[in-house]
PDB file of N, CA and C in Angstrom:
ATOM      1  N   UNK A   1      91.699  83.441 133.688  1.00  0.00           N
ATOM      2  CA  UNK A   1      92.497  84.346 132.887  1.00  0.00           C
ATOM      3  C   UNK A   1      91.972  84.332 131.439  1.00  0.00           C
ATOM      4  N   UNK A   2      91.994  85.417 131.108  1.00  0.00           N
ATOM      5  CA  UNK A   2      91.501  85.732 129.473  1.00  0.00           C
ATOM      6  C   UNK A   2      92.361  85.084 128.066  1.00  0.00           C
ATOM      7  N   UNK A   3      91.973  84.683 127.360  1.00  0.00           N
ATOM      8  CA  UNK A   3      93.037  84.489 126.503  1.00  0.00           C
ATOM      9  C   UNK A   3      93.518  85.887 125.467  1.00  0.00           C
ATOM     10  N   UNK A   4      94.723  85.769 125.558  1.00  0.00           N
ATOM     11  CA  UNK A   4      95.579  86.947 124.663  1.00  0.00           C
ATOM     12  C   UNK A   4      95.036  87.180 123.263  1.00  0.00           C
ATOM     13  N   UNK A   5      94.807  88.369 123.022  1.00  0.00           N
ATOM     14  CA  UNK A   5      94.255  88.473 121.720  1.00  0.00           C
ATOM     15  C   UNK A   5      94.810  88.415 120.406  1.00  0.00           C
ATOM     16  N   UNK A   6      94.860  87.509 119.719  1.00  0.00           N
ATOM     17  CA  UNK A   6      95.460  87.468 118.336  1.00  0.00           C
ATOM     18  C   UNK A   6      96.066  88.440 117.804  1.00  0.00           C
ATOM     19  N   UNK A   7      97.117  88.605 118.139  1.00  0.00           N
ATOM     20  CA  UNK A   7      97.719  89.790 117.255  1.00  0.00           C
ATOM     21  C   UNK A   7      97.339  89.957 115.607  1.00  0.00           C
ATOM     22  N   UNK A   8      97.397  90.867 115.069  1.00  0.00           N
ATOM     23  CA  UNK A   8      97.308  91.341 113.816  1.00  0.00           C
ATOM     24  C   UNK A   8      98.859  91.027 112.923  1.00  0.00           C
ATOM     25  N   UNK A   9      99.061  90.705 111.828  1.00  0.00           N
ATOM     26  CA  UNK A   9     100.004  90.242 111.036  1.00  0.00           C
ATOM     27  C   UNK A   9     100.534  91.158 110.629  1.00  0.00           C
ATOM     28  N   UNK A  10     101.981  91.403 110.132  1.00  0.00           N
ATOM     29  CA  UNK A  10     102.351  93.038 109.661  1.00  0.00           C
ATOM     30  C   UNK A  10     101.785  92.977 107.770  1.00  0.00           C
ATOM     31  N   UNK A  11     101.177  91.341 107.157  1.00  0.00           N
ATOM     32  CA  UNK A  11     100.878  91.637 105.991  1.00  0.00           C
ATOM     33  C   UNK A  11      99.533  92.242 106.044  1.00  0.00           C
ATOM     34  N   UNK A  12      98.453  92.076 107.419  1.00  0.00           N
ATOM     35  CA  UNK A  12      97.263  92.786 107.391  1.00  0.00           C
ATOM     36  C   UNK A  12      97.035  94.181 107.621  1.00  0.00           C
ATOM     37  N   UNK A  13      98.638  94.525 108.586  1.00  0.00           N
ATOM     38  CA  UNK A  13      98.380  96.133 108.549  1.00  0.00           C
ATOM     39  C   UNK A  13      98.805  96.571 107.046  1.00  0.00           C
ATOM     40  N   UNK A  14      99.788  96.122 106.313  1.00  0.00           N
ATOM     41  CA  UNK A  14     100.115  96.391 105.107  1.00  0.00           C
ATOM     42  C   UNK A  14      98.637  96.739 104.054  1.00  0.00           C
ATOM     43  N   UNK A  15      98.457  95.453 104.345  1.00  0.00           N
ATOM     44  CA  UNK A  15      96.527  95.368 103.478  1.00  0.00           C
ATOM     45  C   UNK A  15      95.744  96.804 103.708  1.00  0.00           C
ATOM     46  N   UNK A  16      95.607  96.775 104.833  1.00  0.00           N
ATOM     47  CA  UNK A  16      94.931  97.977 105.316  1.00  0.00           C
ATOM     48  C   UNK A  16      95.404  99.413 104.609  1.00  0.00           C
ATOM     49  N   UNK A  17      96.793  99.163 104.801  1.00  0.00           N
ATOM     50  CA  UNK A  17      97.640 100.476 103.950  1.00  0.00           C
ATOM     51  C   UNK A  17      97.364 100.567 102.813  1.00  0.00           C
ATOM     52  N   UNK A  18      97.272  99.795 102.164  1.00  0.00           N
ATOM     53  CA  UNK A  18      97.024  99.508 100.753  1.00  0.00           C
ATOM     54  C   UNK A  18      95.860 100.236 100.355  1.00  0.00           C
ATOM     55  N   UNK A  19      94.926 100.885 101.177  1.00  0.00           N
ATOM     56  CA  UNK A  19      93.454 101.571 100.819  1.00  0.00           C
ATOM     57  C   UNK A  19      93.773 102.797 100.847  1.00  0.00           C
ATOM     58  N   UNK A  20      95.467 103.432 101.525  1.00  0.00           N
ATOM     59  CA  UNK A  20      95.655 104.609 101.433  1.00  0.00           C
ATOM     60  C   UNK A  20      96.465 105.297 100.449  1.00  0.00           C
ATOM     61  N   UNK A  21      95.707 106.082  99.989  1.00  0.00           N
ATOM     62  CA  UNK A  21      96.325 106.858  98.846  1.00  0.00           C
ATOM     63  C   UNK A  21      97.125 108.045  99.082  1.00  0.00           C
ATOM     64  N   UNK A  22      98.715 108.244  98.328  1.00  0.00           N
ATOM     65  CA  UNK A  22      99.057 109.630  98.253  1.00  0.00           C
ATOM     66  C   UNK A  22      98.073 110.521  97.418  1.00  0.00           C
ATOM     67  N   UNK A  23      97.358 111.450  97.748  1.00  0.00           N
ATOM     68  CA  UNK A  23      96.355 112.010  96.737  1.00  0.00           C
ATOM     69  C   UNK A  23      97.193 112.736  95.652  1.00  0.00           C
ATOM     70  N   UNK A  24      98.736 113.316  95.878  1.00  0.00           N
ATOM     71  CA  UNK A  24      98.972 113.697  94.951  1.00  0.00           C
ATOM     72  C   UNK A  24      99.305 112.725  93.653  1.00  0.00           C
ATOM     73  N   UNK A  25      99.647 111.874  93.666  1.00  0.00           N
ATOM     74  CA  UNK A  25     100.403 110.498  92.671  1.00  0.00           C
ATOM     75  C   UNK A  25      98.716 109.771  92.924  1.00  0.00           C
ATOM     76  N   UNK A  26      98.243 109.338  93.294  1.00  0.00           N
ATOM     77  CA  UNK A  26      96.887 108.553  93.101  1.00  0.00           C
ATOM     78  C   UNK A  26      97.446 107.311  93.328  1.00  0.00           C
ATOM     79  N   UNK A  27      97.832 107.397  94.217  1.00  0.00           N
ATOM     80  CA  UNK A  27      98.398 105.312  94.386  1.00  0.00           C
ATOM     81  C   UNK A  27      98.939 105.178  95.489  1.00  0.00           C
ATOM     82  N   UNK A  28      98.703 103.755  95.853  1.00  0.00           N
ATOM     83  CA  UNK A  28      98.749 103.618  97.781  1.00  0.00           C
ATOM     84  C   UNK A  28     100.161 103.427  98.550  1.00  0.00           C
ATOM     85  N   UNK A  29      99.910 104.303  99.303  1.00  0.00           N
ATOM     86  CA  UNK A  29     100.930 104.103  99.905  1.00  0.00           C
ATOM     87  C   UNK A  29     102.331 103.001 100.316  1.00  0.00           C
ATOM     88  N   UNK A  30     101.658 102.171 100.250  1.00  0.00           N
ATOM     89  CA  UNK A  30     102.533 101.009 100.073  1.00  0.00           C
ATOM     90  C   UNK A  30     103.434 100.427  99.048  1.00  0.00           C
ATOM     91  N   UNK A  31     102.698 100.505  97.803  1.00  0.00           N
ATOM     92  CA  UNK A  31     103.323 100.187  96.497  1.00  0.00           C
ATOM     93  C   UNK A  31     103.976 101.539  96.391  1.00  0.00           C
ATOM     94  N   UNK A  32     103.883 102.395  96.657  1.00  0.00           N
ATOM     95  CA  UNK A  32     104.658 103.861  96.973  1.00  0.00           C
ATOM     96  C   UNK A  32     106.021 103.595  97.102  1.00  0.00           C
ATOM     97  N   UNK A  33     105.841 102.746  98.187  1.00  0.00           N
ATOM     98  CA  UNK A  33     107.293 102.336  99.252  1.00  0.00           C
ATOM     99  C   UNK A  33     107.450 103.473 100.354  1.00  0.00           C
ATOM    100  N   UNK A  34     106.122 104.004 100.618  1.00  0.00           N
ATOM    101  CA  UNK A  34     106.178 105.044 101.816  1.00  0.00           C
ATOM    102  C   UNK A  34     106.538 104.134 103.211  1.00  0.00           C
ATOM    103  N   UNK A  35     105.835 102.846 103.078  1.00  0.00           N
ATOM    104  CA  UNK A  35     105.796 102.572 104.859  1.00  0.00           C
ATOM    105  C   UNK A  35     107.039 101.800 104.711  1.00  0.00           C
ATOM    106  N   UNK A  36     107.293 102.409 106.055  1.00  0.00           N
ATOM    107  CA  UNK A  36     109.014 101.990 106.376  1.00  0.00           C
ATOM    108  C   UNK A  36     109.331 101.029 107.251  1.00  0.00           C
ATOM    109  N   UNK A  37     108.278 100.869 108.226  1.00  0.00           N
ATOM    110  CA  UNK A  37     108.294 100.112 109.579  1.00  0.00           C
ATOM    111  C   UNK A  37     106.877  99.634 109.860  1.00  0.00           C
ATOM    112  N   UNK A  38     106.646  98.488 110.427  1.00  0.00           N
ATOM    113  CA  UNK A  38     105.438  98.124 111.390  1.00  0.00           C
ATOM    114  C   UNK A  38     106.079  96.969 112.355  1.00  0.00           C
ATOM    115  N   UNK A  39     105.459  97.916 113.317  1.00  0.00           N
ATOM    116  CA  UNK A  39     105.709  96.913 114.365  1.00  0.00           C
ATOM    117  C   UNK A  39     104.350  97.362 115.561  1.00  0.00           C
ATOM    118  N   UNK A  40     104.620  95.704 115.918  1.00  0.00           N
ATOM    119  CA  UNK A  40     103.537  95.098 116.510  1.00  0.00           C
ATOM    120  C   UNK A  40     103.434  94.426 117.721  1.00  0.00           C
ATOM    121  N   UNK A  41     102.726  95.134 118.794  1.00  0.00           N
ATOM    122  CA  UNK A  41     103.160  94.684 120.278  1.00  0.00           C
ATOM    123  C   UNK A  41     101.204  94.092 120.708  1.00  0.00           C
ATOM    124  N   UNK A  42     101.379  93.934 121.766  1.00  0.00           N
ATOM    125  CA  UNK A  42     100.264  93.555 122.755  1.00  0.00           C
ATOM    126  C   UNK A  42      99.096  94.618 122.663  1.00  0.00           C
ATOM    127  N   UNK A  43      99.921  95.598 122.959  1.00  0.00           N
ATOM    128  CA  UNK A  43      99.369  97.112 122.972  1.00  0.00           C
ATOM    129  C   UNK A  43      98.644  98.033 121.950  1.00  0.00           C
ATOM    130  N   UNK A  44     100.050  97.846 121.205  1.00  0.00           N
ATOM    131  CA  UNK A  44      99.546  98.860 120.089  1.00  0.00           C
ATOM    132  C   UNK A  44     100.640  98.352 118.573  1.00  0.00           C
ATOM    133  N   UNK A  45      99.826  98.892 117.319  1.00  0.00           N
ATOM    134  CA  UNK A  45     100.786  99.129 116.262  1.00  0.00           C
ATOM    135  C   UNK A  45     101.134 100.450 116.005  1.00  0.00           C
ATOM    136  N   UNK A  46     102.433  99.969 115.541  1.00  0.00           N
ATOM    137  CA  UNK A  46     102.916 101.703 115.057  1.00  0.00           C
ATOM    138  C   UNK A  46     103.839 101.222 113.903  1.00  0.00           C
ATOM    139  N   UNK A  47     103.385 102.820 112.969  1.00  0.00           N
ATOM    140  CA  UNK A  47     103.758 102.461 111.613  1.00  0.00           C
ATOM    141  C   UNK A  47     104.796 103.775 111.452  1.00  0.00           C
ATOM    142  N   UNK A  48     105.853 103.330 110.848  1.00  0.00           N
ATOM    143  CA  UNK A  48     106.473 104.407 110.143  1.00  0.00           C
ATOM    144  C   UNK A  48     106.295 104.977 109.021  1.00  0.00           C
ATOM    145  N   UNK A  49     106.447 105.488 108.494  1.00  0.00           N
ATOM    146  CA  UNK A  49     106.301 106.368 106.769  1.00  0.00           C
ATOM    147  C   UNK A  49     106.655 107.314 106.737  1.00  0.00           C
ATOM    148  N   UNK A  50     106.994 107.632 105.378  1.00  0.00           N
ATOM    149  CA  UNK A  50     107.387 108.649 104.996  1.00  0.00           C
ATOM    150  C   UNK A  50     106.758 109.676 103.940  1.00  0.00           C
ATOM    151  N   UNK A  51     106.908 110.492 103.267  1.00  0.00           N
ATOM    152  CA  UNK A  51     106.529 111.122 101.907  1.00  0.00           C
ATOM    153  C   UNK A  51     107.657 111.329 101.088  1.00  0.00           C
ATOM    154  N   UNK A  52     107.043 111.670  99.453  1.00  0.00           N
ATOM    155  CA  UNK A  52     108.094 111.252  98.563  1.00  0.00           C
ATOM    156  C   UNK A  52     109.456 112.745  98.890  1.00  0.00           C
ATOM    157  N   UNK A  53     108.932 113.260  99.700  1.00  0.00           N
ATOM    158  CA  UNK A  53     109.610 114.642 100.004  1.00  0.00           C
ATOM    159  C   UNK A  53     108.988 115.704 101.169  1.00  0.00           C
ATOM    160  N   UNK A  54     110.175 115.634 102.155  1.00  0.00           N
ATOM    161  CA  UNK A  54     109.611 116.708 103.238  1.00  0.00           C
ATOM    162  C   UNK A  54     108.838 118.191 102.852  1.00  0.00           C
ATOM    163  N   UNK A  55     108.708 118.123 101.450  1.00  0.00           N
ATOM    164  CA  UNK A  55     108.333 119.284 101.496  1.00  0.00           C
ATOM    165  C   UNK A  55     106.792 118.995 100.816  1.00  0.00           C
ATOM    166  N   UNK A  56     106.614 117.627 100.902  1.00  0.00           N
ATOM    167  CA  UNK A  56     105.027 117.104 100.498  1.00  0.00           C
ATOM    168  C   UNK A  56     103.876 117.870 101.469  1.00  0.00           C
ATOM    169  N   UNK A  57     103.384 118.574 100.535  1.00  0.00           N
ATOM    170  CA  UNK A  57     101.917 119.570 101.687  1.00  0.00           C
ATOM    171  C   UNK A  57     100.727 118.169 102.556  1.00  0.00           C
ATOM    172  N   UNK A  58     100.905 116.965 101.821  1.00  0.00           N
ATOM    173  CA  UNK A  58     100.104 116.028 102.363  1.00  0.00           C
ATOM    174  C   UNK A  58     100.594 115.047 103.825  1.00  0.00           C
ATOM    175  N   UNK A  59     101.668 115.043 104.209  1.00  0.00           N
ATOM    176  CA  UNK A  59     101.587 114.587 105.075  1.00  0.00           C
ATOM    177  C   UNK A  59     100.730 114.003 106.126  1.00  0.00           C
ATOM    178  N   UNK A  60     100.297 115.598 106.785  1.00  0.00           N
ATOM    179  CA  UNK A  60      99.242 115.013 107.654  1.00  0.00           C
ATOM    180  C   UNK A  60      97.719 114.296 107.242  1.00  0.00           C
ATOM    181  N   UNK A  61      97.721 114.300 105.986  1.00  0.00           N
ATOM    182  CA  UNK A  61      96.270 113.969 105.575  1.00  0.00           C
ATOM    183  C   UNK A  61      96.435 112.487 105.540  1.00  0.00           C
ATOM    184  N   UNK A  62      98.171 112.211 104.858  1.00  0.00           N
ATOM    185  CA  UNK A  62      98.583 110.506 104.961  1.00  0.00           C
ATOM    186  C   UNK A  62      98.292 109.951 106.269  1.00  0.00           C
ATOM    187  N   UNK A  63      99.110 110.349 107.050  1.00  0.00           N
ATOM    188  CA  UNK A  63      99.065 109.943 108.285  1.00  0.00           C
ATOM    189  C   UNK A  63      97.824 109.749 108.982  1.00  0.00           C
ATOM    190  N   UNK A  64      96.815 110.377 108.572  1.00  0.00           N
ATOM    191  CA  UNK A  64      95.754 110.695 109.223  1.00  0.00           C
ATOM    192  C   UNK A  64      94.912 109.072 108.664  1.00  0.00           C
ATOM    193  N   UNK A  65      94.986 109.215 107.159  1.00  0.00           N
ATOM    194  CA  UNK A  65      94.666 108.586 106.964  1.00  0.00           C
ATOM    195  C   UNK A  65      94.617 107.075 106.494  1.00  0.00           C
ATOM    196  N   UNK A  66      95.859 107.141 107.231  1.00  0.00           N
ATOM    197  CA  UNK A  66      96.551 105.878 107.480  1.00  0.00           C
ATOM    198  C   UNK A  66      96.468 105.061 108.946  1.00  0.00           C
ATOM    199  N   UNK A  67      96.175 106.201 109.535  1.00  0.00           N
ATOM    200  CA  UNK A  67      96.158 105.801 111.100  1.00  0.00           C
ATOM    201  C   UNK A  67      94.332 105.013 111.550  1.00  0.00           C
ATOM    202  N   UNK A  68      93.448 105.700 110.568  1.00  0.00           N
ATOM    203  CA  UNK A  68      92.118 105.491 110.540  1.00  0.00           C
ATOM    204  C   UNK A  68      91.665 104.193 109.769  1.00  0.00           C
ATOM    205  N   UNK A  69      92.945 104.109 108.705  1.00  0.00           N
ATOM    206  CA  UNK A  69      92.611 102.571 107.776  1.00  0.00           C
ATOM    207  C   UNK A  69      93.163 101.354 108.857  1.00  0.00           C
ATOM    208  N   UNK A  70      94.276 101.869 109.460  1.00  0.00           N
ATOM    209  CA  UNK A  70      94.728 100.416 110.217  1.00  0.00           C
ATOM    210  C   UNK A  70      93.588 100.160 111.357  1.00  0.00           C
ATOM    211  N   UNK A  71      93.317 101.309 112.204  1.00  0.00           N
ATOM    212  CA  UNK A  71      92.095 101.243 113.196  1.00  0.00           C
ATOM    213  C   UNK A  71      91.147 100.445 112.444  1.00  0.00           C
ATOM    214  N   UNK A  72      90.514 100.730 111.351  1.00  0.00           N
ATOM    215  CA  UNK A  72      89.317  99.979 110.861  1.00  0.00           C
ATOM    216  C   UNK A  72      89.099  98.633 110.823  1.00  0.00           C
ATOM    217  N   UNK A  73      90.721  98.757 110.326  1.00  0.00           N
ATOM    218  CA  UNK A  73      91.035  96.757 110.404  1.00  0.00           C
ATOM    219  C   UNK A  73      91.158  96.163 111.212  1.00  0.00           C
ATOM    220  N   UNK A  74      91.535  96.232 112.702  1.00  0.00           N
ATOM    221  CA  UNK A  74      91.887  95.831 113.661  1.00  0.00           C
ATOM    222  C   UNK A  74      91.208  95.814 114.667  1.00  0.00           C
ATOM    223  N   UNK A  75      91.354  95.186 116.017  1.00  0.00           N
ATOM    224  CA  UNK A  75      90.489  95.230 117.237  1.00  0.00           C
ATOM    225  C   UNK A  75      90.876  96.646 117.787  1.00  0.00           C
ATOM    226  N   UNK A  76      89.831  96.674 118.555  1.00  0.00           N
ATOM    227  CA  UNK A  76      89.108  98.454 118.741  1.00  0.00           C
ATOM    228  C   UNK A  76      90.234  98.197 119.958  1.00  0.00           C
ATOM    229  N   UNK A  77      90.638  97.401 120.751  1.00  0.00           N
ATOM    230  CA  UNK A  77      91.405  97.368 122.501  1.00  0.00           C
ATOM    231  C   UNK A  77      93.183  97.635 121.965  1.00  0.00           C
ATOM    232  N   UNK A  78      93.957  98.129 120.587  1.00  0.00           N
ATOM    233  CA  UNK A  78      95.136  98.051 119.597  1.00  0.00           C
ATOM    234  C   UNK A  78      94.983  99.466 119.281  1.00  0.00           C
ATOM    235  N   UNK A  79      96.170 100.280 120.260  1.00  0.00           N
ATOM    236  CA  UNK A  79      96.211 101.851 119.807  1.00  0.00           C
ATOM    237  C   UNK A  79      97.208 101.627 118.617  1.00  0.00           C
ATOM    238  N   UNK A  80      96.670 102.885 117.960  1.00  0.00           N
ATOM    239  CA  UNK A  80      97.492 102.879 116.738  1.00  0.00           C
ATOM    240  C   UNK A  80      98.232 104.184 116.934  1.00  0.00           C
ATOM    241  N   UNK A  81      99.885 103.505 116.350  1.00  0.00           N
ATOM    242  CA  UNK A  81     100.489 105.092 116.417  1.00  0.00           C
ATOM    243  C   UNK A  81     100.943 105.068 114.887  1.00  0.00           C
ATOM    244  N   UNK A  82     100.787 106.227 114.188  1.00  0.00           N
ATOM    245  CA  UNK A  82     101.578 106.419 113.052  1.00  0.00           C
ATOM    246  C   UNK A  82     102.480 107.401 112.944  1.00  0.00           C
ATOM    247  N   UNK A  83     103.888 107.576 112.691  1.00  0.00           N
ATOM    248  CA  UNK A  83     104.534 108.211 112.858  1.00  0.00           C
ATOM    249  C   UNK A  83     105.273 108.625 111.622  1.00  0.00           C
ATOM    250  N   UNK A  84     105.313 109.627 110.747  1.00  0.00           N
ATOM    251  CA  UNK A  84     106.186 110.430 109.920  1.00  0.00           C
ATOM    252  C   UNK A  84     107.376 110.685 109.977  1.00  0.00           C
ATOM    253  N   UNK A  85     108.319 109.901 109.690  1.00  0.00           N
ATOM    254  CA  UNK A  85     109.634 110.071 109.267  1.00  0.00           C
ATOM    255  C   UNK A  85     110.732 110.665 108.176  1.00  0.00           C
ATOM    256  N   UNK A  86     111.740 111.026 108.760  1.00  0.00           N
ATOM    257  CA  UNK A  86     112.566 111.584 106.843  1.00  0.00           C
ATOM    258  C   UNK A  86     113.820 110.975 107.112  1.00  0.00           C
ATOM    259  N   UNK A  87     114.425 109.646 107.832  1.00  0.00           N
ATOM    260  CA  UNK A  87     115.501 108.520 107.883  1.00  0.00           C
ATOM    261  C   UNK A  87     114.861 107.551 107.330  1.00  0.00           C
ATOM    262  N   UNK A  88     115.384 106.825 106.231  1.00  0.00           N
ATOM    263  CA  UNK A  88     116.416 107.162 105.332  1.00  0.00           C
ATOM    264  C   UNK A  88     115.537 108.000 104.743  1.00  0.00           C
ATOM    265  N   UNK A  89     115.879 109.260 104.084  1.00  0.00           N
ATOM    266  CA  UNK A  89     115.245 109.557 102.769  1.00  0.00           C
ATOM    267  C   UNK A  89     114.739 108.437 101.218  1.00  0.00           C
ATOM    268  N   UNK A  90     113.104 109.183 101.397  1.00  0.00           N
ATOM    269  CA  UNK A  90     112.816 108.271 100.332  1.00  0.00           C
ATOM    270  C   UNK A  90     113.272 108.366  98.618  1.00  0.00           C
ATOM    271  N   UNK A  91     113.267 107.113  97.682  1.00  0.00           N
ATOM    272  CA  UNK A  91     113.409 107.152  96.539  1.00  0.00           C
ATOM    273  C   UNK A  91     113.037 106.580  95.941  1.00  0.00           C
ATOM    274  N   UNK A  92     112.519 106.234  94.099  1.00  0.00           N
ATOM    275  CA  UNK A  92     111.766 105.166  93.659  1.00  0.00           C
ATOM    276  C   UNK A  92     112.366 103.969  93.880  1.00  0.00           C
ATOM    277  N   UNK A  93     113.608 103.671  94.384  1.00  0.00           N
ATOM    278  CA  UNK A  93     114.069 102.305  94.536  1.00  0.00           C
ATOM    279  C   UNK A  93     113.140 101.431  95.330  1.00  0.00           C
ATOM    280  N   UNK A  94     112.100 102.419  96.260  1.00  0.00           N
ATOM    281  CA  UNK A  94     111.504 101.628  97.832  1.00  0.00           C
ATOM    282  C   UNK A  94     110.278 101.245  96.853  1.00  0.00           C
ATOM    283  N   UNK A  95     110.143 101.277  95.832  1.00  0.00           N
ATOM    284  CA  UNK A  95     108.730 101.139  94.984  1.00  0.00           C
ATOM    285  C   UNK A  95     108.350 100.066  94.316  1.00  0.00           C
ATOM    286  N   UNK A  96     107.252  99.457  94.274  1.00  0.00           N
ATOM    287  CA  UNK A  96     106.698  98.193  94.315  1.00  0.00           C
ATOM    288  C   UNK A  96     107.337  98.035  92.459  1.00  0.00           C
ATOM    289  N   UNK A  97     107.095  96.625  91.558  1.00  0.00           N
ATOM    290  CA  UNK A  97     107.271  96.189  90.523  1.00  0.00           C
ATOM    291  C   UNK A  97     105.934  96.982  89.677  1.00  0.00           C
ATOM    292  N   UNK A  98     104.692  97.163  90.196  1.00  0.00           N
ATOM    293  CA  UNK A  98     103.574  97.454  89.413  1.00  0.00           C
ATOM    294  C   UNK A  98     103.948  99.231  89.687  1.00  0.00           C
ATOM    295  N   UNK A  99     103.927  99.151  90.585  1.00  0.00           N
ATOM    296  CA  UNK A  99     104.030 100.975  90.421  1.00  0.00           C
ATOM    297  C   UNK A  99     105.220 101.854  89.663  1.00  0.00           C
ATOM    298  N   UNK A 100     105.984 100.904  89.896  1.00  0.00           N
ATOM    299  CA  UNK A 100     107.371 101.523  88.798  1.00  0.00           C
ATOM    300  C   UNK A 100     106.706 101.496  87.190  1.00  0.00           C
ATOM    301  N   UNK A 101     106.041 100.131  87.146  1.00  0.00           N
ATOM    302  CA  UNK A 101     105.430 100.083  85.555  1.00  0.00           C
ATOM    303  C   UNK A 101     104.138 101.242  85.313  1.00  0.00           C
ATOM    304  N   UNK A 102     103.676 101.830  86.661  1.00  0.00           N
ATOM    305  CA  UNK A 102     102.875 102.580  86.079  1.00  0.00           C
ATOM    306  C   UNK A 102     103.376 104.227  86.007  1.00  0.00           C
ATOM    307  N   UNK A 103     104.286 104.166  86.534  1.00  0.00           N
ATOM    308  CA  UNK A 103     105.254 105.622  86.067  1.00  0.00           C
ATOM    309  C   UNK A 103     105.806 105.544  85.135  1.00  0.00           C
ATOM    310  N   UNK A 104     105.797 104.155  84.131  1.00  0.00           N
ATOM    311  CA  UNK A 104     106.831 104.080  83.489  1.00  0.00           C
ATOM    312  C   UNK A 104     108.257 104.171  83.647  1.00  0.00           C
ATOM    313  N   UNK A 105     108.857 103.888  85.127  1.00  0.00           N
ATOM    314  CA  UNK A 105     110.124 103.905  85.281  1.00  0.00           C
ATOM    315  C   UNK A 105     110.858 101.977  85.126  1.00  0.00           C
ATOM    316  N   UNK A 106     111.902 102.050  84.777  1.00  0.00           N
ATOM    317  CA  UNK A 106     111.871 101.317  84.528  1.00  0.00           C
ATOM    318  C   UNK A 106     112.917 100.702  85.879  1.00  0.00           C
ATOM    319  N   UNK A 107     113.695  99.180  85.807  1.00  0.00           N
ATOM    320  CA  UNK A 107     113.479  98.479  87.298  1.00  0.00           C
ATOM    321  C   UNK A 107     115.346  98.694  87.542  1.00  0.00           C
TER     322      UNK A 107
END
């Protein structure tokens, strides 16, 4: 029998996220507070996220290219699902300490 393959950590799919940018705001998704969910089976990861507003024209380019950063990181035999959500609606509250300081919003 084979041994089971090391799963991936939800701070390495995070990492991975971290290379993806909203192109409109210029800053990654994560410190965003876009990703909502990861979860992590045998099989596959699947990520939730969102945009700062359903009516963001980028969506699919996130997703896209979010789905291609976690693939990169991970073993090639780990489907990736990424999935676009609008529960809960997003707000700057979901937003990292450095990215609030670089909008200048304050905490």
């Amino acid at each position: 029998m084979e041994p089971q393959p090391t799963l991936p950590t939800e701070e390495r799919v995070r990492e991975a996220l971290r290379s993806v940018d909203d192109p409109e705001v210029g800053m990654n998704i994560v410190d965003l507070g876009l990703v909502y969910r990861i979860d992590i089976t045998q099989e596959r990861v699947r990520v939730e996220l969102t945009m700062t507003t359903p009516a963001c024209p980028m969506g699919d380019v996130v997703t896209d290219n979010a789905r291609k950063a976690i693939a990169a990181a991970l073993a090639k035999d780990l489907a990736v699902e990424v999935v676009l959500v609008w529960e809960p609606p997003w707000t700057p509250d979901r937003m990292s300490e450095s990215a609030r300081q670089t909008f200048g919003w304050p905490r």
